[in-house]
Protein backbone atom coordinates (compact mmCIF):
# COMPACT_ATOMS: atom_id res chain seq x y z
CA UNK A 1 19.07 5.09 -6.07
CA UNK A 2 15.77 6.75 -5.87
CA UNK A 3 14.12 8.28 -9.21
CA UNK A 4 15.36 10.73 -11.39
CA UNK A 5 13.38 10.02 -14.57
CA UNK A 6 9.74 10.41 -15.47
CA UNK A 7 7.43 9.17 -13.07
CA UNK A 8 5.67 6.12 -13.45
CA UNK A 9 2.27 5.48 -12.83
CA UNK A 10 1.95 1.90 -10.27
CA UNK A 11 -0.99 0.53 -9.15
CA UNK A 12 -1.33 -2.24 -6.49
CA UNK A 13 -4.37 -4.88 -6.48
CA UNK A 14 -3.99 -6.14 -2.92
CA UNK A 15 -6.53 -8.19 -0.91
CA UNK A 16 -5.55 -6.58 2.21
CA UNK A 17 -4.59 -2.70 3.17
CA UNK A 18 -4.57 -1.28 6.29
CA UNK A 19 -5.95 -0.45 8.18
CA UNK A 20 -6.93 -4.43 7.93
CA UNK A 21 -3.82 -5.95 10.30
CA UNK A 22 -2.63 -8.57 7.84
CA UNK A 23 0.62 -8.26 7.47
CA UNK A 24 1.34 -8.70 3.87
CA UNK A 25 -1.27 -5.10 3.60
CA UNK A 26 1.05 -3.49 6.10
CA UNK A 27 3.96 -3.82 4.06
CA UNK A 28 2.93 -3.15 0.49
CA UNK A 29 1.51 0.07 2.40
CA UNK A 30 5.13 0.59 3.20
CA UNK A 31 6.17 0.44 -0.17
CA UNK A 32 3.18 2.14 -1.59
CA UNK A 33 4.43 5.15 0.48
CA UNK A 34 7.66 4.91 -0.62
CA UNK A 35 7.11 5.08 -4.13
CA UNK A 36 4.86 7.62 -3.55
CA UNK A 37 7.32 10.08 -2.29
CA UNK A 38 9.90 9.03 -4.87
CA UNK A 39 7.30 11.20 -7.08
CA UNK A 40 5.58 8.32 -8.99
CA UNK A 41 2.17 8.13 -9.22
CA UNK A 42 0.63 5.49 -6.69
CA UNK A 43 -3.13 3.62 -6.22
CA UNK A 44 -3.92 0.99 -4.14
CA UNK A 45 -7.24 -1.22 -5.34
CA UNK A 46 -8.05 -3.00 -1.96
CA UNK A 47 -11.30 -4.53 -0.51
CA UNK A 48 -12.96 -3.28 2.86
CA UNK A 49 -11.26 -4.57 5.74
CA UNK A 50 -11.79 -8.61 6.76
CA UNK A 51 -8.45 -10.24 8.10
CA UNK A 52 -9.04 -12.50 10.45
CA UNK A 53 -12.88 -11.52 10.97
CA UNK A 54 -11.70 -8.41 11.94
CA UNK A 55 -14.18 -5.26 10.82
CA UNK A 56 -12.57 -1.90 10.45
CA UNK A 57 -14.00 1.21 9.03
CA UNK A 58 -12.37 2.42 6.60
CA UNK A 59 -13.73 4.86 3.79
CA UNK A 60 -14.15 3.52 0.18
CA UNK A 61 -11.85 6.36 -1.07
CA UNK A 62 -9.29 8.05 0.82
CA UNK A 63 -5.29 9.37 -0.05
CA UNK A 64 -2.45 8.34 2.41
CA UNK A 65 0.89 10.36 2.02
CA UNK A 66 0.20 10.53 -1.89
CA UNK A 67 -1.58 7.48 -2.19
CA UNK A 68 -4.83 6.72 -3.70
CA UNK A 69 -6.37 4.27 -2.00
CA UNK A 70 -9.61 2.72 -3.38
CA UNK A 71 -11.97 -0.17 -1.47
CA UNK A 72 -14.90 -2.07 -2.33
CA UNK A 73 -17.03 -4.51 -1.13
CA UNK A 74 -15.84 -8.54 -0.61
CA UNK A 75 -17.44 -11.55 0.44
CA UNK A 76 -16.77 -13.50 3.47
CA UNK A 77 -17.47 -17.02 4.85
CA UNK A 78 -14.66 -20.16 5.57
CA UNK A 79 -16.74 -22.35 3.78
CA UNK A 80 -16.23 -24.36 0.67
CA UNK A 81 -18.40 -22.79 -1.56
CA UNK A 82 -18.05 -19.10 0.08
CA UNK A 83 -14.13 -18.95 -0.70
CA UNK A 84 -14.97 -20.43 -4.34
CA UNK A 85 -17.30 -17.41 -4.65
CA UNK A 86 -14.81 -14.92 -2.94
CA UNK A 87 -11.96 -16.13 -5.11
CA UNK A 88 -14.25 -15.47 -8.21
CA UNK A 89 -15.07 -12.44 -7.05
CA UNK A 90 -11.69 -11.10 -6.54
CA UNK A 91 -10.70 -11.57 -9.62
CA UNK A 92 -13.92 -10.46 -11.40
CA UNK A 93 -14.00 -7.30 -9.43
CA UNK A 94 -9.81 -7.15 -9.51
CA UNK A 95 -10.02 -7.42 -13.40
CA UNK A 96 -12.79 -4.37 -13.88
CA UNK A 97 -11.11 -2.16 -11.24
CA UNK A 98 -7.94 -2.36 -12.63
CA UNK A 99 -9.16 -1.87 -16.46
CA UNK A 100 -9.71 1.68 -15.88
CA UNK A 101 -6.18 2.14 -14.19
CA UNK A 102 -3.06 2.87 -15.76
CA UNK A 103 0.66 1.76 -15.29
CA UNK A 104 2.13 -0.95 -13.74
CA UNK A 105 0.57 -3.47 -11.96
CA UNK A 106 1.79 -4.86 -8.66
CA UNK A 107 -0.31 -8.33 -7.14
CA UNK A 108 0.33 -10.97 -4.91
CA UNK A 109 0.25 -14.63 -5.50
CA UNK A 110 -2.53 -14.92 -2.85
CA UNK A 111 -5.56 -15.21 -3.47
CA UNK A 112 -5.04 -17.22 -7.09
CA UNK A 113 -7.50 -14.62 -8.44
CA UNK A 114 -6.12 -11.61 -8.42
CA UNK A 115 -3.21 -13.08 -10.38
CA UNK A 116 -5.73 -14.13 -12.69
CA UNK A 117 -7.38 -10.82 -13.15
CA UNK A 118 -3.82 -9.45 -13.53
CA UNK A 119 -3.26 -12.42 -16.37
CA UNK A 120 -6.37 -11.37 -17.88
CA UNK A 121 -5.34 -7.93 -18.54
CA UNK A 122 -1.82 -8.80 -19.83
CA UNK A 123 -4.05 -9.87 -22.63
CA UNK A 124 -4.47 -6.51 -23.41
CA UNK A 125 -1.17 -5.44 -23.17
CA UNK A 126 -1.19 -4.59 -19.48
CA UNK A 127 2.38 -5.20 -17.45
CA UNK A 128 2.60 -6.58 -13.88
CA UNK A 129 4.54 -7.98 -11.16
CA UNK A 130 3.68 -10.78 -9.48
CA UNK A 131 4.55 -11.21 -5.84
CA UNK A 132 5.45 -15.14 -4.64
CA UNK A 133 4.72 -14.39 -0.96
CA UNK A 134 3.83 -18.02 -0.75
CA UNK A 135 4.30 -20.78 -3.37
CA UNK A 136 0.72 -22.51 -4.11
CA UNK A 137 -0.45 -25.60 -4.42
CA UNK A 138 2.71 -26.64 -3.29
CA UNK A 139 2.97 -25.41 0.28
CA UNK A 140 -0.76 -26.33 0.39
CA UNK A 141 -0.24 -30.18 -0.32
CA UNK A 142 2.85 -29.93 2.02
CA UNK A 143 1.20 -28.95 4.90
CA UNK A 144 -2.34 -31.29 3.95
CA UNK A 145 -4.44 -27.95 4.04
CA UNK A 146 -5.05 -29.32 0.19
CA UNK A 147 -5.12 -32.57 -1.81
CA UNK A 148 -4.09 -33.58 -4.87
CA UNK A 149 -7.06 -33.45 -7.35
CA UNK A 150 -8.12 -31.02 -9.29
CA UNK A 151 -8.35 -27.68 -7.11
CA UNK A 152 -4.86 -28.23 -6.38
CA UNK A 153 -4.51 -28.60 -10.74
CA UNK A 154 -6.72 -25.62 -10.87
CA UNK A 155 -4.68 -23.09 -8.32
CA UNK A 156 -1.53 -24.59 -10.14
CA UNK A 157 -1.98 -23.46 -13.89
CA UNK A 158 -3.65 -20.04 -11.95
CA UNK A 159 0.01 -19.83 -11.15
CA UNK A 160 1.57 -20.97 -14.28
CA UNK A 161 0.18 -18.57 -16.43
CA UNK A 162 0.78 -15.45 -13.62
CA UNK A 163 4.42 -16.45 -14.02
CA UNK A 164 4.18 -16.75 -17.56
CA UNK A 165 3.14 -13.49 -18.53
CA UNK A 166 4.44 -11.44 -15.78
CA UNK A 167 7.09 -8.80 -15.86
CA UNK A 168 8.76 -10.42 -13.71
CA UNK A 169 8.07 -12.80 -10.71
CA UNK A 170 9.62 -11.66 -7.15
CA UNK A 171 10.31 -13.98 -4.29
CA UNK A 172 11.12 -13.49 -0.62
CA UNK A 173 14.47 -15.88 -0.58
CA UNK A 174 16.43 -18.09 -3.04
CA UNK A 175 14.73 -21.43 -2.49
CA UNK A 176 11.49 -19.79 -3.32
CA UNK A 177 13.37 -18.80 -6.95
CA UNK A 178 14.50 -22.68 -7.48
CA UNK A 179 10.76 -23.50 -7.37
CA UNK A 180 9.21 -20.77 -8.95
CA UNK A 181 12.44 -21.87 -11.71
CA UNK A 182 11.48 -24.93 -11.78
CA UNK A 183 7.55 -23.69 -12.27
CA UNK A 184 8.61 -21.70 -14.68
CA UNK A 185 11.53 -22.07 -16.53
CA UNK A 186 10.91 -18.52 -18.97
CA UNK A 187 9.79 -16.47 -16.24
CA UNK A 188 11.99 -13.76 -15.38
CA UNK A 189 12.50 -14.30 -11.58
CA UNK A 190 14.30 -12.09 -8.92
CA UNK A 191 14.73 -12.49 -4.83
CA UNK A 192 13.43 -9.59 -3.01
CA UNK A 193 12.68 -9.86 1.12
CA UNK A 194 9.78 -8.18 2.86
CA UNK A 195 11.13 -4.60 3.87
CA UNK A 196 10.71 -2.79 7.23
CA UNK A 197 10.24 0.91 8.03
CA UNK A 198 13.65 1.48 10.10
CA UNK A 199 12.42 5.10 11.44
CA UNK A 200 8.95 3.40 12.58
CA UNK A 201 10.11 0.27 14.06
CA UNK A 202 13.27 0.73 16.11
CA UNK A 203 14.99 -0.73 19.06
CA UNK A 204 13.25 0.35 22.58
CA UNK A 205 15.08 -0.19 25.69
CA UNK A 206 13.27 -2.34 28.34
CA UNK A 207 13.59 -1.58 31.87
CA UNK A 208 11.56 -4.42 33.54
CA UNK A 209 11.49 -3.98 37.62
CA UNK A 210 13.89 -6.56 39.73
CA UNK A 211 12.84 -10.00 39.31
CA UNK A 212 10.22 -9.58 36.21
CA UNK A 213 9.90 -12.45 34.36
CA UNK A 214 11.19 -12.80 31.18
CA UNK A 215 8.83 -12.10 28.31
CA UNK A 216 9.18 -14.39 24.99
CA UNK A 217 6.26 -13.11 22.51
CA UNK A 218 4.47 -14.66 19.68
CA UNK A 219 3.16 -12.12 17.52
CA UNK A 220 1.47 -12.19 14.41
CA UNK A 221 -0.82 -15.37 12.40
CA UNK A 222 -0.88 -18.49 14.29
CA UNK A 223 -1.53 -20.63 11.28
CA UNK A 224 -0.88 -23.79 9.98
CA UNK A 225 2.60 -22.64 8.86
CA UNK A 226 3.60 -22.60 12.61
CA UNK A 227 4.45 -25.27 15.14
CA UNK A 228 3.68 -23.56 18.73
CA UNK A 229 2.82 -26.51 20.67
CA UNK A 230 6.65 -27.15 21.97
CA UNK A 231 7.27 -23.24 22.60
CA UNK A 232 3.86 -23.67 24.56
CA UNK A 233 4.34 -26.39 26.80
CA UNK A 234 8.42 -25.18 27.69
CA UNK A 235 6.79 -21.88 28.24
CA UNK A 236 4.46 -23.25 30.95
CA UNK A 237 7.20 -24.98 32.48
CA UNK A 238 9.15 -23.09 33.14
CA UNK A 239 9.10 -20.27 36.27
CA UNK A 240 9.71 -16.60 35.36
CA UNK A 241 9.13 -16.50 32.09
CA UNK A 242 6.26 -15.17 30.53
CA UNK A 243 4.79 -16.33 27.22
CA UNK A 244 2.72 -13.45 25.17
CA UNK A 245 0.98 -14.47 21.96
CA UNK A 246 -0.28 -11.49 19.91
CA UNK A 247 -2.66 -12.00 17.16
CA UNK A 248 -5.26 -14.82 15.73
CA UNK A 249 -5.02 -17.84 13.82
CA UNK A 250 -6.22 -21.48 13.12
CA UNK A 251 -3.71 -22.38 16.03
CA UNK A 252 -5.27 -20.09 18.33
CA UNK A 253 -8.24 -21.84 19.89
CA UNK A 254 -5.96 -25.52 20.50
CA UNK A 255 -2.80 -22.81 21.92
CA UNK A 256 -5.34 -21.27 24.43
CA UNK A 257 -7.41 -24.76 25.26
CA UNK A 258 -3.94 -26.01 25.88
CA UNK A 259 -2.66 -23.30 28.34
CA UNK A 260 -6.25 -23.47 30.11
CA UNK A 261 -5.93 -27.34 30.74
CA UNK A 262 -2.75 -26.97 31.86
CA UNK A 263 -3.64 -23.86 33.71
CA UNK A 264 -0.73 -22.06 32.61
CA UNK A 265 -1.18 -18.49 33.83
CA UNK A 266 2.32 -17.38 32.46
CA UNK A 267 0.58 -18.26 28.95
CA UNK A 268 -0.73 -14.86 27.87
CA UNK A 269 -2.84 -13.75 24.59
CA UNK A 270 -3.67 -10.61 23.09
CA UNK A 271 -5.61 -9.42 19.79
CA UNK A 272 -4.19 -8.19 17.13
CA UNK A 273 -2.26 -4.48 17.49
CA UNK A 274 -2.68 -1.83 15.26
CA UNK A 275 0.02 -0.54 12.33
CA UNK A 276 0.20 2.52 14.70
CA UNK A 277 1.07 0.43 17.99
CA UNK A 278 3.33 -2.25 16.22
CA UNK A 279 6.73 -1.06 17.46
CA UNK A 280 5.64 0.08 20.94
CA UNK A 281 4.29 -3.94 20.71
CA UNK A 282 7.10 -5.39 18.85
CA UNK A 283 9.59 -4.05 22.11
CA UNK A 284 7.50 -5.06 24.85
CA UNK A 285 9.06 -8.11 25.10
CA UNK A 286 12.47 -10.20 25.48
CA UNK A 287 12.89 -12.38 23.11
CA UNK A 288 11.12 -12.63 19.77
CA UNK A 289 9.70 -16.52 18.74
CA UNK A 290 9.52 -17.06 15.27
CA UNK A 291 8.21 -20.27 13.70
CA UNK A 292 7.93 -22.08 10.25
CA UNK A 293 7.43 -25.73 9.80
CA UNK A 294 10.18 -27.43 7.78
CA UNK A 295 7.22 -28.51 5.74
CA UNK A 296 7.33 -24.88 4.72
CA UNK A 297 10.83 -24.11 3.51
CA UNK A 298 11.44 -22.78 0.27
CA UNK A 299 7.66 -22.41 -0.15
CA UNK A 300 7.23 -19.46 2.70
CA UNK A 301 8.93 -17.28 4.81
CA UNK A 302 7.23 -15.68 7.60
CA UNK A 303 6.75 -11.73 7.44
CA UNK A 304 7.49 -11.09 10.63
CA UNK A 305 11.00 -11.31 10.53
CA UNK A 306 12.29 -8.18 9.16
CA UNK A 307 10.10 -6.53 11.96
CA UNK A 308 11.44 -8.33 14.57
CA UNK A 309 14.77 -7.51 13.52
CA UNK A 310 14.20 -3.72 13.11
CA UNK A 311 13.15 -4.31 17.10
CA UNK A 312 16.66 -5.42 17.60
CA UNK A 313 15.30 -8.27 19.61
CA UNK A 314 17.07 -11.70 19.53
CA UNK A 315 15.18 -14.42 18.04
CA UNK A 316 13.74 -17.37 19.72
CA UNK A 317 13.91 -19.68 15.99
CA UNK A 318 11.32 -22.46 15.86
CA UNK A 319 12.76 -23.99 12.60
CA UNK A 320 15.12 -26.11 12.11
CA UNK A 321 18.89 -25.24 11.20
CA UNK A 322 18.62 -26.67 7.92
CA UNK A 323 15.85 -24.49 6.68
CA UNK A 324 16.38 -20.88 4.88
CA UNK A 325 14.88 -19.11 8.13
CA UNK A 326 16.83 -21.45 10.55
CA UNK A 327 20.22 -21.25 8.62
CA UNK A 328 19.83 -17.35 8.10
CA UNK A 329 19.43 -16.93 12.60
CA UNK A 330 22.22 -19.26 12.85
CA UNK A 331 24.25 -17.27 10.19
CA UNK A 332 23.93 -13.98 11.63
CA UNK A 333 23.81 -14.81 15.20
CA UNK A 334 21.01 -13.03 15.71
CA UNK A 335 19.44 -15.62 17.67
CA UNK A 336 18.85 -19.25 18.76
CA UNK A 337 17.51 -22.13 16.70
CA UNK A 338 15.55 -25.21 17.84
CA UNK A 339 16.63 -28.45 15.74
CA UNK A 340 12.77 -29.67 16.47
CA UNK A 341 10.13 -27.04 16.58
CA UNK A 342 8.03 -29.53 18.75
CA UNK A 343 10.30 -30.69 21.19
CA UNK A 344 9.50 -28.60 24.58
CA UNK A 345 12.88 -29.70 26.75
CA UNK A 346 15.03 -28.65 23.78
CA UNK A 347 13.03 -25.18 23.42
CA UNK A 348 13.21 -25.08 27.34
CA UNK A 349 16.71 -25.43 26.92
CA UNK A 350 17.07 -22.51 24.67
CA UNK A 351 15.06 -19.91 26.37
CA UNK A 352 17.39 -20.85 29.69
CA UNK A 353 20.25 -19.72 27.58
CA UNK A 354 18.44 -17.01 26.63
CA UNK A 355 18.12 -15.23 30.17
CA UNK A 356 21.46 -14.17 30.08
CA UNK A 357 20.74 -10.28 29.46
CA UNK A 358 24.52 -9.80 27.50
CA UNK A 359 23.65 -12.31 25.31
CA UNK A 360 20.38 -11.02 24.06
CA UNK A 361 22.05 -7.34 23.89
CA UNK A 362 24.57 -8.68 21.71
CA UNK A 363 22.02 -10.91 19.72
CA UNK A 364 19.33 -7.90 19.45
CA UNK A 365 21.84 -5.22 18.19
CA UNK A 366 23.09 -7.86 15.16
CA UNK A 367 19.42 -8.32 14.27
CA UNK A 368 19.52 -4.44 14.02
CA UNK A 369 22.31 -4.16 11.82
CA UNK A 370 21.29 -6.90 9.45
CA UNK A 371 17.79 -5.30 9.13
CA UNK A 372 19.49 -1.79 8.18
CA UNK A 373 21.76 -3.23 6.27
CA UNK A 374 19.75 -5.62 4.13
CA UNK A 375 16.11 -4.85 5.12
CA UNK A 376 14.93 -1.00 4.74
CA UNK A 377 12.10 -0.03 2.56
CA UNK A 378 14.18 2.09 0.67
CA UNK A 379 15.89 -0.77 -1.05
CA UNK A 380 13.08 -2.38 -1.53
CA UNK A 381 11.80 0.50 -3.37
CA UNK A 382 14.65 0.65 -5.41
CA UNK A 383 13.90 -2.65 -6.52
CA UNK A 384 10.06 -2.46 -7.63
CA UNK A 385 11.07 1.31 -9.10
CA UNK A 386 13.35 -0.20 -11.81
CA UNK A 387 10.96 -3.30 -12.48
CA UNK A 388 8.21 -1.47 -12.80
């Protein structure tokens, strides 16, 4: 279904591109490109790279397969008053930027401000998209990262009035409609999952030597959305098996201070893998852990999944079967589900089933066919080409 018509002119205000590693960047680059080749006219407004402390250089103008891509300067700091200022500057600077650019525009729902600066120019006519990755201050208070008061009012009508006045609101899975719905009843509102590259990120053979361990891998944020504690402790455990976390994270430091008490040497870590390495990484393993606290459903769904699936690995599910992520793994067989996330015997008992090489064959080649069938970046595209 791609584009016959006149091209349209999209531009994406995005607080992450690569080559910063967050993964929300990585896949509106994906699309980005897409839409770009389709023969529409493309820019990316971005920041210099940040995610996760992590300093890349990258020039402040630059194309990518058709792409303009434009960066400026952002401020850092975890503090208080230093993410007040960032999110104040985001959409200051967001706002200005995208004045002077024409078309479409295309923001996420995090950081609050860049909604804001896309609010701000609906004002003036301007259309947009906004993109529920996350649904805020609600999966805030349900996790306690955020308490009732007013910042939690404030980041709330920040919301309201994105919804409001967008084009239309898109969200990763159903639930995530109900609330935005509910947020929202006059909003126009449509599902749309993260997309994967299928040519990029494709099934790789492993050929580990007689009597290698089994590898289960972590990769990605280790935030406050995931409970790794259980997957940690069956991991250590248990003998031959291998546990490789790949990435950074509030979790991080209390995941490595636990494997070094413990001294569990079949506890690995690793940094953070470029967009270039991410398949060669994403296949260097077994099994695939994915995790989202039941805190989270309907309010999140973790990126990582349609990736993991293009890997045709099976899943290792740390959610339970009555969430969206949970239910969907159960659904498709493509993998195992825990009923608790933080119980270690029953995740023990899991990976255990999960040596059996014809089962994970037959478990990696459905997550395969569900991410071609449901996941490519081409249908995404289809998707933001007509709402744009």
């Amino acid at each position: 279904m791609h584009n016959r018509g006149v091209p349209k002119r999209i531009t994406f205000l995005l607080p992450y591109f690569p080559p910063d590693v967050a993964a929300d960047g990585q896949l509106f680059a994906l699309l980005a490109r897409e839409l770009a080749a389709r023969g529409h006219r493309v820019q990316v407004l971005t920041y210099k790279p940040r995610y996760q402390g992590l300093s890349e250089v990258a020039p402040r103008r630059e194309n990518l397969d058709g792409v303009s891509v434009r960066r400026w300067w952002a401020p850092g700091g975890k503090s208080l008053w230093a993410r007040a200022l960032g999110a104040w500057w985001l959409m200051c600077s967001g706002a200005w930027r995208a004045l002077f650019c024409r078309g479409t525009l295309i923001v996420p729902s995090s950081p609050p401000g860049l909604a804001l600066a896309a609010w701000q120019l609906s004002l003036l006519g301007r259309r947009y998209l906004y993109v529920l990755h996350d649904i805020h201050p609600e999966l805030g208070l349900a996790l306690g990262a955020m308490k009732p008061g007013a910042a939690a009012g404030l980041v709330r009508l920040a919301g309201n009035l994105a919804m409001g006045r967008a084009q239309a609101v898109i969200t990763l899975t159903e639930g995530m409609k109900q609330v935005a719905r509910a947020r929202s009843p006059h909003a126009r509102v449509e599902v749309q999952p993260n997309w994967v590259d299928l040519d990029a990120i494709a099934p790789k053979p492993r050929q580990p030597a007689p009597g290698a361990p089994l590898i289960i891998q972590y990769s990605g944020n280790m935030g406050v959305l995931h409970d790794l504690e259980g997957l940690t402790r069956a991991a250590g455990r248990l003998t031959g098996v291998e546990l490789h976390y790949v990435g950074r994270g509030v979790r991080l430091a209390e995941i490595k201070a636990l494997a070094q008490r413990e001294q569990w040497k079949q506890v690995k870590f690793f940094d953070y893998k470029p967009l270039s390495e991410l398949a060669a990484s994403l296949g260097d393993c077994d099994v695939a852990a994915i995790a989202l606290t039941a805190r989270a459903d309907r309010l999140a769904m973790p990126s990582k999944l349609q990736g993991i699936l293009a890997s045709g690995r099976p899943l290792l599910c740390l959610a339970g079967p009555d969430t969206e992520l949970g239910a969907l793994v159960e659904r498709e067989q493509a993998g195992l589900t825990v009923k608790n996330p933080a119980d270690a015997e029953e995740i023990a008992a899991a990976i255990e089933r999960l040596r059996d090489p014809e089962l994970r064959k037959a478990m990696g080649q459905r997550a395969r066919r569900l991410a071609e069938e449901r996941y490519g970046v081409a249908r995404a595209a289809d998707v933001y080409e007509q709402l744009a």
